[in-house]
PDB file of N, CA and C in Angstrom:
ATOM      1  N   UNK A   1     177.992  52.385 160.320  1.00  0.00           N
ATOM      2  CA  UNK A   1     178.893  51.478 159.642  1.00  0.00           C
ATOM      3  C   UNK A   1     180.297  52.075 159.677  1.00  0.00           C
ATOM      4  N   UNK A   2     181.238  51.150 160.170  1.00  0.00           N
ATOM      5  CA  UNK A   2     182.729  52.009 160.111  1.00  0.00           C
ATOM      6  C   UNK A   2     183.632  51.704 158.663  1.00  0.00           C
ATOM      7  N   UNK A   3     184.385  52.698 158.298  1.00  0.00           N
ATOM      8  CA  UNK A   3     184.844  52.815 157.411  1.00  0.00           C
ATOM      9  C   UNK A   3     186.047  51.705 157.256  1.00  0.00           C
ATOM     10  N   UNK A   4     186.379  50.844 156.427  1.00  0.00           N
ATOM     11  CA  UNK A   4     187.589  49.723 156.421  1.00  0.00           C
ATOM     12  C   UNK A   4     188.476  50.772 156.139  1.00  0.00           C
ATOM     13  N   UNK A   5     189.359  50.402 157.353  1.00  0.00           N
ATOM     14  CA  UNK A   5     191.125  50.761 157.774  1.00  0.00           C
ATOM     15  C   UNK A   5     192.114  50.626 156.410  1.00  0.00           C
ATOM     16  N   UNK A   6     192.389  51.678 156.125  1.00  0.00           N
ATOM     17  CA  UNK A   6     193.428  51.040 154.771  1.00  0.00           C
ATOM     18  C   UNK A   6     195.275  50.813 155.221  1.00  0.00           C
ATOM     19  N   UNK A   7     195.306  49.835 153.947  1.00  0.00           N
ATOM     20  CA  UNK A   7     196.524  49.352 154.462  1.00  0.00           C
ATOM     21  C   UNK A   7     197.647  49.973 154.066  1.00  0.00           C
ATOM     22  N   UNK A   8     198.686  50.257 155.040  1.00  0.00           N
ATOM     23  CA  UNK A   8     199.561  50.834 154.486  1.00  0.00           C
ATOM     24  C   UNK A   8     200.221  50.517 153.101  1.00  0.00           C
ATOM     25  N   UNK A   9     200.799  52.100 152.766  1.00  0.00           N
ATOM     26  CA  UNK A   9     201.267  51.477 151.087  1.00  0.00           C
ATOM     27  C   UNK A   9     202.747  51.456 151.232  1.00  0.00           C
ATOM     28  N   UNK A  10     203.002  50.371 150.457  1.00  0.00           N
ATOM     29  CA  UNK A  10     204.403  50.079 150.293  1.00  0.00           C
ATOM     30  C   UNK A  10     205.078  50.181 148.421  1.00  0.00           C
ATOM     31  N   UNK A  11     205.899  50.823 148.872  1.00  0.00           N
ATOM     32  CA  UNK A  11     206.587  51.298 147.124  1.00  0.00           C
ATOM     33  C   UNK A  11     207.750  49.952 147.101  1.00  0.00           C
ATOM     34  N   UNK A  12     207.459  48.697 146.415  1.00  0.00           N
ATOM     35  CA  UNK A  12     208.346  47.788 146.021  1.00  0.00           C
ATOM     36  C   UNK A  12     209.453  48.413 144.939  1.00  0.00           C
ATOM     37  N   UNK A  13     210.741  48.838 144.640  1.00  0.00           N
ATOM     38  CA  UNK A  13     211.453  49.191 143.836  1.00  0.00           C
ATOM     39  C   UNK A  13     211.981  47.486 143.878  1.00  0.00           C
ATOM     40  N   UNK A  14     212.435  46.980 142.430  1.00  0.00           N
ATOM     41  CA  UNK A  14     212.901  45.478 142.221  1.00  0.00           C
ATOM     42  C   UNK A  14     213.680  45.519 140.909  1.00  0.00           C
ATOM     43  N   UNK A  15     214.672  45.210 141.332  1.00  0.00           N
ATOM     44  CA  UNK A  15     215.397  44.679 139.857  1.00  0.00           C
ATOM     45  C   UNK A  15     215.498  43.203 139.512  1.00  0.00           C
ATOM     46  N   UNK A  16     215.068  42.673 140.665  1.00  0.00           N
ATOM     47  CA  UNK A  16     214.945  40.620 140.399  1.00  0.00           C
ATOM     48  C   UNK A  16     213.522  40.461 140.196  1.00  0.00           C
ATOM     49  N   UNK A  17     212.988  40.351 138.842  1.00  0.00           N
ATOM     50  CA  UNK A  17     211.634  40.044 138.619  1.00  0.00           C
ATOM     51  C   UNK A  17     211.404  38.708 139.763  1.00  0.00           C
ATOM     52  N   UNK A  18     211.475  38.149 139.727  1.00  0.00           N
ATOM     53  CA  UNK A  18     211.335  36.772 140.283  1.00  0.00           C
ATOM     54  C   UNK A  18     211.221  36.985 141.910  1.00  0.00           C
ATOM     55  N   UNK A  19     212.093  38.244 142.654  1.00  0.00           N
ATOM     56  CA  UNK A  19     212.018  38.126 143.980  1.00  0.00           C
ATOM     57  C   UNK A  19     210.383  39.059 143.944  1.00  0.00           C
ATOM     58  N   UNK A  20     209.849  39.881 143.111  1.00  0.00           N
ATOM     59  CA  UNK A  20     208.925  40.829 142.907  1.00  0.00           C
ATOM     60  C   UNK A  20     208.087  39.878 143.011  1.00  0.00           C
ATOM     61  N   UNK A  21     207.734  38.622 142.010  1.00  0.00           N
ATOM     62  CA  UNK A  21     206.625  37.946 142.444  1.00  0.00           C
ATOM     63  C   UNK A  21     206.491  37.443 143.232  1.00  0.00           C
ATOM     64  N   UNK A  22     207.869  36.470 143.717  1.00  0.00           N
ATOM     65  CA  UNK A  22     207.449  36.082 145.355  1.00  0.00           C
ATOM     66  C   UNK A  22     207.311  37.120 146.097  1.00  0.00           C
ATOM     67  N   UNK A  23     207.403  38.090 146.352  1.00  0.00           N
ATOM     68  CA  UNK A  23     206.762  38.988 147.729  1.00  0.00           C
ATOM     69  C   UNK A  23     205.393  39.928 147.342  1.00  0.00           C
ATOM     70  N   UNK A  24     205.029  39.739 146.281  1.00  0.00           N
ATOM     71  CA  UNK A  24     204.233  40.453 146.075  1.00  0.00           C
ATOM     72  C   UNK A  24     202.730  39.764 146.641  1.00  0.00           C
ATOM     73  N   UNK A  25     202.570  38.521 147.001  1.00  0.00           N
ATOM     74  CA  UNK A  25     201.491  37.979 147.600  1.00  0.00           C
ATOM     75  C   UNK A  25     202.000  37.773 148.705  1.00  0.00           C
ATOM     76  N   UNK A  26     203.391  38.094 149.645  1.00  0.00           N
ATOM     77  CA  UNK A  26     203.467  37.713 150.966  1.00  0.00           C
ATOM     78  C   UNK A  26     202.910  38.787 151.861  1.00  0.00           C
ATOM     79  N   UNK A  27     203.367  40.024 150.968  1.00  0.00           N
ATOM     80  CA  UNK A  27     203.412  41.230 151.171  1.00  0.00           C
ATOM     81  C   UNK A  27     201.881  41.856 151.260  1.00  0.00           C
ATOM     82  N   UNK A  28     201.244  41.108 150.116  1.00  0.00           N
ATOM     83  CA  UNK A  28     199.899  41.585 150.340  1.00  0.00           C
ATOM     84  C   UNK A  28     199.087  41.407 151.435  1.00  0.00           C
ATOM     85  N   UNK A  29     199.068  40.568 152.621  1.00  0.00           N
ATOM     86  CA  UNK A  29     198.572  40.215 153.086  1.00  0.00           C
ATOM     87  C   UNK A  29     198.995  41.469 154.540  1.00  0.00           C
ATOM     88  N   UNK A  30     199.737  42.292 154.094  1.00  0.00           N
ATOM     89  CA  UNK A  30     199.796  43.062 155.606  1.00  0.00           C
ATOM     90  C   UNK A  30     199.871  44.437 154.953  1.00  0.00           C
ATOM     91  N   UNK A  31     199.559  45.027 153.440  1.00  0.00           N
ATOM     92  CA  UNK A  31     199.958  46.172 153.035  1.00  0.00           C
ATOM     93  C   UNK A  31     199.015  46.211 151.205  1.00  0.00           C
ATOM     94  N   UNK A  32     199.080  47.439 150.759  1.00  0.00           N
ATOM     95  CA  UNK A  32     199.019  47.363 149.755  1.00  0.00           C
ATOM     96  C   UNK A  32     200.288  47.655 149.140  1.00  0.00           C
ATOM     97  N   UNK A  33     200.731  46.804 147.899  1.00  0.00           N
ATOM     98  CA  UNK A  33     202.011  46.850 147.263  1.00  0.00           C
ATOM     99  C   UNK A  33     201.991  47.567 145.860  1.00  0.00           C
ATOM    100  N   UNK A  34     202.471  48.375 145.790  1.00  0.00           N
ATOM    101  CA  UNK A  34     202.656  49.267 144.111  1.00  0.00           C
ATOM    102  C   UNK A  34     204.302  48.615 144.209  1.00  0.00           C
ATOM    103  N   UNK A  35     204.646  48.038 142.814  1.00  0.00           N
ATOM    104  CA  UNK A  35     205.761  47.748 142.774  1.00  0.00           C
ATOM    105  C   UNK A  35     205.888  48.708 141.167  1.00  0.00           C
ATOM    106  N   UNK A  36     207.422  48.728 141.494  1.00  0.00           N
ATOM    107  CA  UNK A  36     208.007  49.676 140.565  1.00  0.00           C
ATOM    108  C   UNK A  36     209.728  48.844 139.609  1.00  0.00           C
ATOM    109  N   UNK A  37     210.055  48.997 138.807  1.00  0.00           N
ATOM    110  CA  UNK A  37     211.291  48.253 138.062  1.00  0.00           C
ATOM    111  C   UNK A  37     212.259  49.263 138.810  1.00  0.00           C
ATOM    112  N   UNK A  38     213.346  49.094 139.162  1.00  0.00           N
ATOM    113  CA  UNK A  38     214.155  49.910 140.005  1.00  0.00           C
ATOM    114  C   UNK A  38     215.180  50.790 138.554  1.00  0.00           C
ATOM    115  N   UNK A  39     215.705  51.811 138.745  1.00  0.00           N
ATOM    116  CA  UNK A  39     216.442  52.358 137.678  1.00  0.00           C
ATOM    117  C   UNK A  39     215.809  53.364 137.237  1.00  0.00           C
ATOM    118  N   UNK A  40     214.656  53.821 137.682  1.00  0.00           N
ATOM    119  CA  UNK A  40     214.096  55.330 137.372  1.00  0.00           C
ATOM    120  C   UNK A  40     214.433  55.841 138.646  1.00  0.00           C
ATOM    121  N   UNK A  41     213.765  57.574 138.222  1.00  0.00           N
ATOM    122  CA  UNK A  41     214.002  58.762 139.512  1.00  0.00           C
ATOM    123  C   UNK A  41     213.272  58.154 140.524  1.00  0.00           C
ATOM    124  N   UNK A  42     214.040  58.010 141.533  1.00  0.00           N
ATOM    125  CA  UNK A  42     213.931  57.366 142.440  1.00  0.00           C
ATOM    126  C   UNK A  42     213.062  58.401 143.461  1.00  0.00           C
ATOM    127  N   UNK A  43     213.366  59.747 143.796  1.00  0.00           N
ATOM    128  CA  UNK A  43     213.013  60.473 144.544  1.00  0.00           C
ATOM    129  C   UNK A  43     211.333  61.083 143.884  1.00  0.00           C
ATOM    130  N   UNK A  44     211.788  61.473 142.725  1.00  0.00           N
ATOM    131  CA  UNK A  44     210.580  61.535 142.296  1.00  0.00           C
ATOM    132  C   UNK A  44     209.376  60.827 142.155  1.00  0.00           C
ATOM    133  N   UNK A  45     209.601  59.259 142.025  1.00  0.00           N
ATOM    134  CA  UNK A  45     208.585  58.618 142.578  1.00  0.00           C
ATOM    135  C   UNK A  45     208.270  58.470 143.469  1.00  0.00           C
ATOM    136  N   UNK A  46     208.874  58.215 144.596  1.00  0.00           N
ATOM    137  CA  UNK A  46     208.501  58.420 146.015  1.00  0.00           C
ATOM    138  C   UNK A  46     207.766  59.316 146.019  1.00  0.00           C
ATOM    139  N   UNK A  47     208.046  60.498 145.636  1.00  0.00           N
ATOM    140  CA  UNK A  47     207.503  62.012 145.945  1.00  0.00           C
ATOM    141  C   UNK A  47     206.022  61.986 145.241  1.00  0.00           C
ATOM    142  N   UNK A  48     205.643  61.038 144.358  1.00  0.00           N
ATOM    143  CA  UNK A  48     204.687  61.098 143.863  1.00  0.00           C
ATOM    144  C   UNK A  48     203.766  59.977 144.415  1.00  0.00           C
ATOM    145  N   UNK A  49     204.164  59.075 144.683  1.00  0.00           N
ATOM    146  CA  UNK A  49     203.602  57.640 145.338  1.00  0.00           C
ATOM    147  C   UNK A  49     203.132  57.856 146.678  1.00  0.00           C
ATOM    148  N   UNK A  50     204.208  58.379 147.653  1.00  0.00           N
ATOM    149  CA  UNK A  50     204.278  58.877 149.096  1.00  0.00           C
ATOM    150  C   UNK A  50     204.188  57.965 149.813  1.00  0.00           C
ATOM    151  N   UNK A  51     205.000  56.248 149.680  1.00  0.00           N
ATOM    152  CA  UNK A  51     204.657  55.272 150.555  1.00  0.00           C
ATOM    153  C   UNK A  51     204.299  55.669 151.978  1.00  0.00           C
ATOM    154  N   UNK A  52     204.445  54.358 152.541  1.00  0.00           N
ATOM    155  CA  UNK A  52     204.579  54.654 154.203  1.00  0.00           C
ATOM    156  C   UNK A  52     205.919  53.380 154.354  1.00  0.00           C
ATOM    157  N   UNK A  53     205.975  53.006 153.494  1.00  0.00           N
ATOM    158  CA  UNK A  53     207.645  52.306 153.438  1.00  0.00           C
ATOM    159  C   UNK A  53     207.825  51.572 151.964  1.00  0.00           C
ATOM    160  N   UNK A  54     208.999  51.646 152.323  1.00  0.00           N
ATOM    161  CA  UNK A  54     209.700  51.452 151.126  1.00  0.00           C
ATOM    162  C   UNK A  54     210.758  49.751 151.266  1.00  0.00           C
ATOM    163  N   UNK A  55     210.524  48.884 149.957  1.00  0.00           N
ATOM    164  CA  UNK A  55     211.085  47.668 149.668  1.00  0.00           C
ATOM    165  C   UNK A  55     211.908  47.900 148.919  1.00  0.00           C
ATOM    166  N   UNK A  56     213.334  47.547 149.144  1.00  0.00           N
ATOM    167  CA  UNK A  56     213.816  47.533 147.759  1.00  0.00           C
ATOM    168  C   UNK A  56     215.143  46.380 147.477  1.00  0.00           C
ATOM    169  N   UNK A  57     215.195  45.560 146.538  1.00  0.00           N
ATOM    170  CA  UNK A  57     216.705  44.753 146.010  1.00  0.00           C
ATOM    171  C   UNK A  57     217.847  45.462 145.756  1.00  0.00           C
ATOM    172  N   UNK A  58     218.189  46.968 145.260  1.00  0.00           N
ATOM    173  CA  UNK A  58     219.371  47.035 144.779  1.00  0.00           C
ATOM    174  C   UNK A  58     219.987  48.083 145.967  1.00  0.00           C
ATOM    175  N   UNK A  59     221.337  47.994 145.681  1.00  0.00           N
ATOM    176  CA  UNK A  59     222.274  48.639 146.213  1.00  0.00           C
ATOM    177  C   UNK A  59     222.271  50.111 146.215  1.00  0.00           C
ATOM    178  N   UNK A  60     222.682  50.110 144.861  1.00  0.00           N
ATOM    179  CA  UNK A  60     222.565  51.406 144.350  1.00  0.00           C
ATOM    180  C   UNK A  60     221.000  52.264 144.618  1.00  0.00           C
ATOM    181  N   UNK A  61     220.304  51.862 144.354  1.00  0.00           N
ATOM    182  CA  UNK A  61     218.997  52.241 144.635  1.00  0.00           C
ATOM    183  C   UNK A  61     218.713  52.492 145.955  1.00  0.00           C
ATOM    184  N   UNK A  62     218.353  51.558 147.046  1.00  0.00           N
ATOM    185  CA  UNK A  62     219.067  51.134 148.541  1.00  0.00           C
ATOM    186  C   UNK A  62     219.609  52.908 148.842  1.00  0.00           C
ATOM    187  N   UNK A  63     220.450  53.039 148.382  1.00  0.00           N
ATOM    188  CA  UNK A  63     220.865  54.306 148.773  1.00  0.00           C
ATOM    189  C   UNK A  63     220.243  55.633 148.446  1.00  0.00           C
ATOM    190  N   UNK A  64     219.855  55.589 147.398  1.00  0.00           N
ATOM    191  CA  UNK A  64     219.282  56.561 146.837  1.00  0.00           C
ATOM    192  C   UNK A  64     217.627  56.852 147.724  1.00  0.00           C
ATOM    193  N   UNK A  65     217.156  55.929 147.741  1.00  0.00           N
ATOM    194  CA  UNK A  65     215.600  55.490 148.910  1.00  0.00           C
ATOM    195  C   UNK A  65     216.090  55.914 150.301  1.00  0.00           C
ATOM    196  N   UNK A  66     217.199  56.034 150.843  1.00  0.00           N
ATOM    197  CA  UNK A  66     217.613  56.423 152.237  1.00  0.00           C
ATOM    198  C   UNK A  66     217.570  57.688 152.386  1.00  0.00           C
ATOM    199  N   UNK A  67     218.114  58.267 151.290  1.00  0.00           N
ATOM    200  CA  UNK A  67     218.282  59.668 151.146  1.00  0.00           C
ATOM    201  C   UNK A  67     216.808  60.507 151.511  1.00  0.00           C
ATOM    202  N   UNK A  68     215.790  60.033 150.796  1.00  0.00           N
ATOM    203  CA  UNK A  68     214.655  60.614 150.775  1.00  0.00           C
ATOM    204  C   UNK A  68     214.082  59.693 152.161  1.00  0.00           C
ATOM    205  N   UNK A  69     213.963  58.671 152.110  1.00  0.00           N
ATOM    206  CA  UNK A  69     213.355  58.137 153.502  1.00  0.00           C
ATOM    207  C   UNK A  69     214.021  58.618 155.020  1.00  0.00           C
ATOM    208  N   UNK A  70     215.367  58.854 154.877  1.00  0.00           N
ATOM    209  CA  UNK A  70     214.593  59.963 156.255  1.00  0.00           C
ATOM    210  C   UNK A  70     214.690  61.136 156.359  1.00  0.00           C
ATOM    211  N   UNK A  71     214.354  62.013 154.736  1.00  0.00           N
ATOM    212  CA  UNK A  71     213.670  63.410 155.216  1.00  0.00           C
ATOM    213  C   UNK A  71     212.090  63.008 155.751  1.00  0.00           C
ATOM    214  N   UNK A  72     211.601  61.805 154.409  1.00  0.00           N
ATOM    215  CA  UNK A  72     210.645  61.799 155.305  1.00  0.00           C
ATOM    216  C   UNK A  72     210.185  60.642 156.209  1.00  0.00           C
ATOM    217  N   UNK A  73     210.809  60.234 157.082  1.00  0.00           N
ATOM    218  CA  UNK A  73     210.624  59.745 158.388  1.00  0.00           C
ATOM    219  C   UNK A  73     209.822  58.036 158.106  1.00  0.00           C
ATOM    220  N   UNK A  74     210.370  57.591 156.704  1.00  0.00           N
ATOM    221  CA  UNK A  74     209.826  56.759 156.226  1.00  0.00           C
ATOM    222  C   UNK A  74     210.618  55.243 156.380  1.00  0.00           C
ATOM    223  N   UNK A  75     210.192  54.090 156.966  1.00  0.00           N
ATOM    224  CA  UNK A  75     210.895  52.905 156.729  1.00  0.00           C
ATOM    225  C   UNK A  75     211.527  52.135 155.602  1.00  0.00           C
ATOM    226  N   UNK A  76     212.367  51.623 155.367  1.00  0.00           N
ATOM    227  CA  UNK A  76     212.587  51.259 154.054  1.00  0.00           C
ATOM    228  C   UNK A  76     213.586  49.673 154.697  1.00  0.00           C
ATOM    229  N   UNK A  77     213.281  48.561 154.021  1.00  0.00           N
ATOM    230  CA  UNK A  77     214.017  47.534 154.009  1.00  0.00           C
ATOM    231  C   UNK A  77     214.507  47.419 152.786  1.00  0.00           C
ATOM    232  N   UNK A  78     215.878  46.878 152.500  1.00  0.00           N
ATOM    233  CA  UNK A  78     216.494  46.593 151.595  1.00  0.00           C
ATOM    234  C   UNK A  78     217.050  45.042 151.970  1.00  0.00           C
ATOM    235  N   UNK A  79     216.758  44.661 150.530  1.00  0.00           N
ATOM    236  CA  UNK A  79     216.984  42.869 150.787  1.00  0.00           C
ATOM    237  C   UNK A  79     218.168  42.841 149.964  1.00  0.00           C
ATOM    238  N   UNK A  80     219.122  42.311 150.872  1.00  0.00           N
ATOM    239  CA  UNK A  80     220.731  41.999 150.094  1.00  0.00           C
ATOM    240  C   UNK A  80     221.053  40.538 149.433  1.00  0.00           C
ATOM    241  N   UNK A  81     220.646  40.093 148.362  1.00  0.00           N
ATOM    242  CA  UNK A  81     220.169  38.721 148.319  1.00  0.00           C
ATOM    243  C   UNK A  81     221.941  38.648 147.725  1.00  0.00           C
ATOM    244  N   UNK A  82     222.729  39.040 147.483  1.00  0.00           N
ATOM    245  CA  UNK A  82     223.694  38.475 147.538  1.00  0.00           C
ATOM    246  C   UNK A  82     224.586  37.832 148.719  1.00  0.00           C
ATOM    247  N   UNK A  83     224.325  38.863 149.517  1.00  0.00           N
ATOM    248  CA  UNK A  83     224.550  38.611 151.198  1.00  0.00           C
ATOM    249  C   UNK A  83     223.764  37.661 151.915  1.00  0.00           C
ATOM    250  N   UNK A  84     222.848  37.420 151.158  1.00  0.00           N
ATOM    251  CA  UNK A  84     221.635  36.573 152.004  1.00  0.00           C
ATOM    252  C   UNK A  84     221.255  37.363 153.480  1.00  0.00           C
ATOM    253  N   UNK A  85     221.069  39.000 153.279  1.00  0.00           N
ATOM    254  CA  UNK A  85     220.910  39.581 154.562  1.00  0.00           C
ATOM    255  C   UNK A  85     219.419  40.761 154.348  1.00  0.00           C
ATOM    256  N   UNK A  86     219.228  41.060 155.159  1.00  0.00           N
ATOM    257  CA  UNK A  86     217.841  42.077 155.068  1.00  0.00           C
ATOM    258  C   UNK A  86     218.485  43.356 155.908  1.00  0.00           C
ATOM    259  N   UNK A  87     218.529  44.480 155.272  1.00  0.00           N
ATOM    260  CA  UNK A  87     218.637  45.837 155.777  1.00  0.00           C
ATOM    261  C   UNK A  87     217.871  46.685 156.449  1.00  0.00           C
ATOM    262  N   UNK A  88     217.722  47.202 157.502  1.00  0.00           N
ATOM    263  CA  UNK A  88     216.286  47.891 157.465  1.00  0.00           C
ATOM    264  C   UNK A  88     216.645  49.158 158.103  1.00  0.00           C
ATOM    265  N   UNK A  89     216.270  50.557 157.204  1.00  0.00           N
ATOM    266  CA  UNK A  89     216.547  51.835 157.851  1.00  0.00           C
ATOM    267  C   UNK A  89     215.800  51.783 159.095  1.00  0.00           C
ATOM    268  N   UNK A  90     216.231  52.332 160.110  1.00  0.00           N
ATOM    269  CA  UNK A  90     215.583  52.912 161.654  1.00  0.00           C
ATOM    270  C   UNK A  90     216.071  54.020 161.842  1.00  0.00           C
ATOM    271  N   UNK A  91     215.836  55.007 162.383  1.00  0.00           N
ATOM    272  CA  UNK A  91     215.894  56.244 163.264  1.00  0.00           C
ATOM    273  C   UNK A  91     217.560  56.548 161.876  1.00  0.00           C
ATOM    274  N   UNK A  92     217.418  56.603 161.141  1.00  0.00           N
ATOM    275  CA  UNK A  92     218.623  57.060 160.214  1.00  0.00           C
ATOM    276  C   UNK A  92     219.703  56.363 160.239  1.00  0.00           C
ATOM    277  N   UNK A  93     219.736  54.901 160.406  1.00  0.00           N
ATOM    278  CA  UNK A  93     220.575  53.635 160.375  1.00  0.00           C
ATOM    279  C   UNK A  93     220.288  52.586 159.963  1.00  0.00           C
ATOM    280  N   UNK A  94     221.060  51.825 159.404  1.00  0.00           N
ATOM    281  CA  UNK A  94     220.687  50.387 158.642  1.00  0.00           C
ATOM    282  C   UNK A  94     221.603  49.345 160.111  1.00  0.00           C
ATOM    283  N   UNK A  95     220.259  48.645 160.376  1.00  0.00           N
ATOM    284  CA  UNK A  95     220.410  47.461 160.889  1.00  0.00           C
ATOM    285  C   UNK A  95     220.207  46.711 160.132  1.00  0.00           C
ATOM    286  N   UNK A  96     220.886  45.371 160.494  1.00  0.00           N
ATOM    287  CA  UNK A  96     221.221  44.031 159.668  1.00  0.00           C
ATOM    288  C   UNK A  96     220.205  43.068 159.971  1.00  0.00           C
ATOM    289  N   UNK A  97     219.976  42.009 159.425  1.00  0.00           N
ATOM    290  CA  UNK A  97     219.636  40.888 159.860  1.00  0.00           C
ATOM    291  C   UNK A  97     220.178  39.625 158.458  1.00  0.00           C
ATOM    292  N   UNK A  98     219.937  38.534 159.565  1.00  0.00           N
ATOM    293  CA  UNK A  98     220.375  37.112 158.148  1.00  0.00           C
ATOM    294  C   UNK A  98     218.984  36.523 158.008  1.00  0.00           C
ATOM    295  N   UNK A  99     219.170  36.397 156.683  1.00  0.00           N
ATOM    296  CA  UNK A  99     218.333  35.514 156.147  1.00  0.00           C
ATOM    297  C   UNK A  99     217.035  36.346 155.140  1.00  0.00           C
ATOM    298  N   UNK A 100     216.589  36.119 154.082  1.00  0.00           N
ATOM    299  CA  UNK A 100     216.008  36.704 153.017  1.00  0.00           C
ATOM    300  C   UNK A 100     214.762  35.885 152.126  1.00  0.00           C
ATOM    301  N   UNK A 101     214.527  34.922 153.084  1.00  0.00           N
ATOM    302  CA  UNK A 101     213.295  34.136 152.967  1.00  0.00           C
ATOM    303  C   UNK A 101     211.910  35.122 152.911  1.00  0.00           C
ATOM    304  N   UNK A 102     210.921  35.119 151.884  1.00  0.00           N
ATOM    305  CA  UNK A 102     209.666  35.622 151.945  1.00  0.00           C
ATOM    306  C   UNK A 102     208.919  36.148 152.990  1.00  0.00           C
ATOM    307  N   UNK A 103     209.308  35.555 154.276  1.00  0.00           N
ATOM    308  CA  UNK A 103     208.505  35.226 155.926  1.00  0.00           C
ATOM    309  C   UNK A 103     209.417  35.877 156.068  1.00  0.00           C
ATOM    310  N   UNK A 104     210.817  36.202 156.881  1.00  0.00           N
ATOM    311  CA  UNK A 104     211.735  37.166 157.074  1.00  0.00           C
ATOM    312  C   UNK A 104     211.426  38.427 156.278  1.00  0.00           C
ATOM    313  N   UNK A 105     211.413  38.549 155.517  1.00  0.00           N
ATOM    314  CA  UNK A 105     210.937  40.435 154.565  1.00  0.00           C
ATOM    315  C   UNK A 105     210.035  40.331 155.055  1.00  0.00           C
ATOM    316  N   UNK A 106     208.786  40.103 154.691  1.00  0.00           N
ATOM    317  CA  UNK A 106     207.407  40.010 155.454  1.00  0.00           C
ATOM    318  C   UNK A 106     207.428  40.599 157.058  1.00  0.00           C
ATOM    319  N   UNK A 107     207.893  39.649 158.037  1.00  0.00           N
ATOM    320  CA  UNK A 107     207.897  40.067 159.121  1.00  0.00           C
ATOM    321  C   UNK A 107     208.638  41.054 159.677  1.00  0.00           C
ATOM    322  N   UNK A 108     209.629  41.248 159.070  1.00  0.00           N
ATOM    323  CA  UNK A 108     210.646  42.498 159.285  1.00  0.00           C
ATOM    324  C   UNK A 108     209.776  44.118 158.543  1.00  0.00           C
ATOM    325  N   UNK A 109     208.902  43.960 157.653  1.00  0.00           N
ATOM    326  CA  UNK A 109     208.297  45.052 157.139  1.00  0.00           C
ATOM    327  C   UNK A 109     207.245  45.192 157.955  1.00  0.00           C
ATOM    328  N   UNK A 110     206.739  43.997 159.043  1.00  0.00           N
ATOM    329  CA  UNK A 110     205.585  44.198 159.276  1.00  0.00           C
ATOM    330  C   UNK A 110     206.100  45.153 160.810  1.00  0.00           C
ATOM    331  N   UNK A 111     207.240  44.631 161.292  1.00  0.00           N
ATOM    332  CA  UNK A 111     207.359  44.848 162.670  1.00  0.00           C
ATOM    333  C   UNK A 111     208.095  46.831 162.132  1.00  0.00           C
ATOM    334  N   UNK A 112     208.448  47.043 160.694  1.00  0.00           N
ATOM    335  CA  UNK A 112     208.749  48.485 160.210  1.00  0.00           C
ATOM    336  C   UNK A 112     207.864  49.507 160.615  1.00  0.00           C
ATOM    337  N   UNK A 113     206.451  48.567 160.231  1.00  0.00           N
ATOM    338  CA  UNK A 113     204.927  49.200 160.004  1.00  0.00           C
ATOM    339  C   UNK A 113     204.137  49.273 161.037  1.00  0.00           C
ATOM    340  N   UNK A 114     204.425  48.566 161.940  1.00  0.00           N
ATOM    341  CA  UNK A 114     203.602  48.354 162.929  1.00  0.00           C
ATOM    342  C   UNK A 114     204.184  48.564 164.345  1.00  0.00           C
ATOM    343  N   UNK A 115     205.174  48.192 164.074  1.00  0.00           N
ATOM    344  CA  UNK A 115     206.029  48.514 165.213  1.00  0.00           C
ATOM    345  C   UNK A 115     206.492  49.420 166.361  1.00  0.00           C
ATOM    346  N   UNK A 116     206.581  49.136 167.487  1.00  0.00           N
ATOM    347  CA  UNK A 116     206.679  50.863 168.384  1.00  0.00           C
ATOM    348  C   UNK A 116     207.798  51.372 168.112  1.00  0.00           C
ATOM    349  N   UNK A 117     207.928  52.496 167.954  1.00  0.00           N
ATOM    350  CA  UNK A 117     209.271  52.739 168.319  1.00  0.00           C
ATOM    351  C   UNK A 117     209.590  52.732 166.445  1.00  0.00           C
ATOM    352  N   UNK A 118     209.185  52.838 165.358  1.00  0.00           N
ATOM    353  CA  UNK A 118     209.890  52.554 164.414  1.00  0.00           C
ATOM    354  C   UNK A 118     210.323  53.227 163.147  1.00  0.00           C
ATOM    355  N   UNK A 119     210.696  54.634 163.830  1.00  0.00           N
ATOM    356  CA  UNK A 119     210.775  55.867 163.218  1.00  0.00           C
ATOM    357  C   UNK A 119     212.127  55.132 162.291  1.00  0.00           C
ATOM    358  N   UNK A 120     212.240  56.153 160.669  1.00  0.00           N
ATOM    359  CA  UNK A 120     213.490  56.079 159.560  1.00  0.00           C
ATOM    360  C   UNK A 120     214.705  56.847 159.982  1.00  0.00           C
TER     361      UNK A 120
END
């Protein structure tokens, strides 16, 4: 009997309750999601959680998650919902994209996770 494949974990940091519940069932479907209220030690949870990528809404935060995501070599999207844009660390750079629809985060985390080539 083979052992079921587990799904990667993703550390949701959120300060928009409301964007937390919508992604939290889009999200499930390609990952397991621990979501977190954004505004605590940021590094220290990571350090304790140990995603394999990282979600997050805020700015400030956003930055703070970069810092630690690429010592450790970890993906992280940041959703700019003021911008209506999606961020996504790669190889130690934030590429852009438009648009911040449920299916856009989703597929942009999936192609983070799955993706060739998709070192932080």
């Amino acid at each position: 009997m083979k052992a079921a494949k587990r799904q990667p974990l993703v550390a949701l940091l959120y300060s928009v309750p409301l964007l937390h519940e919508a992604l939290r069932s889009t999200l499930d479907t390609i990952a397991d999601v621990q979501a977190f209220p954004a505004g605590r030690d940021v590094a220290g949870l990571l350090r304790s959680v140990n995603p394999d990528a990282v979600v997050v809404d805020d700015s400030y935060e956003a930055d703070k998650v970069q810092r630690w995501a690429k010592r450790h070599r970890t993906p992280v999207v940041h959703i700019c919902l003021g911008d209506q844009t999606i961020r996504v660390l790669r190889n130690g750079e934030w590429n852009e994209s438009a648009g911040t629809s449920v299916e856009s985060i989703r597929n942009v985390l999936a192609g983070s996770l799955y993706g060739r080539g998709n070192g932080a």
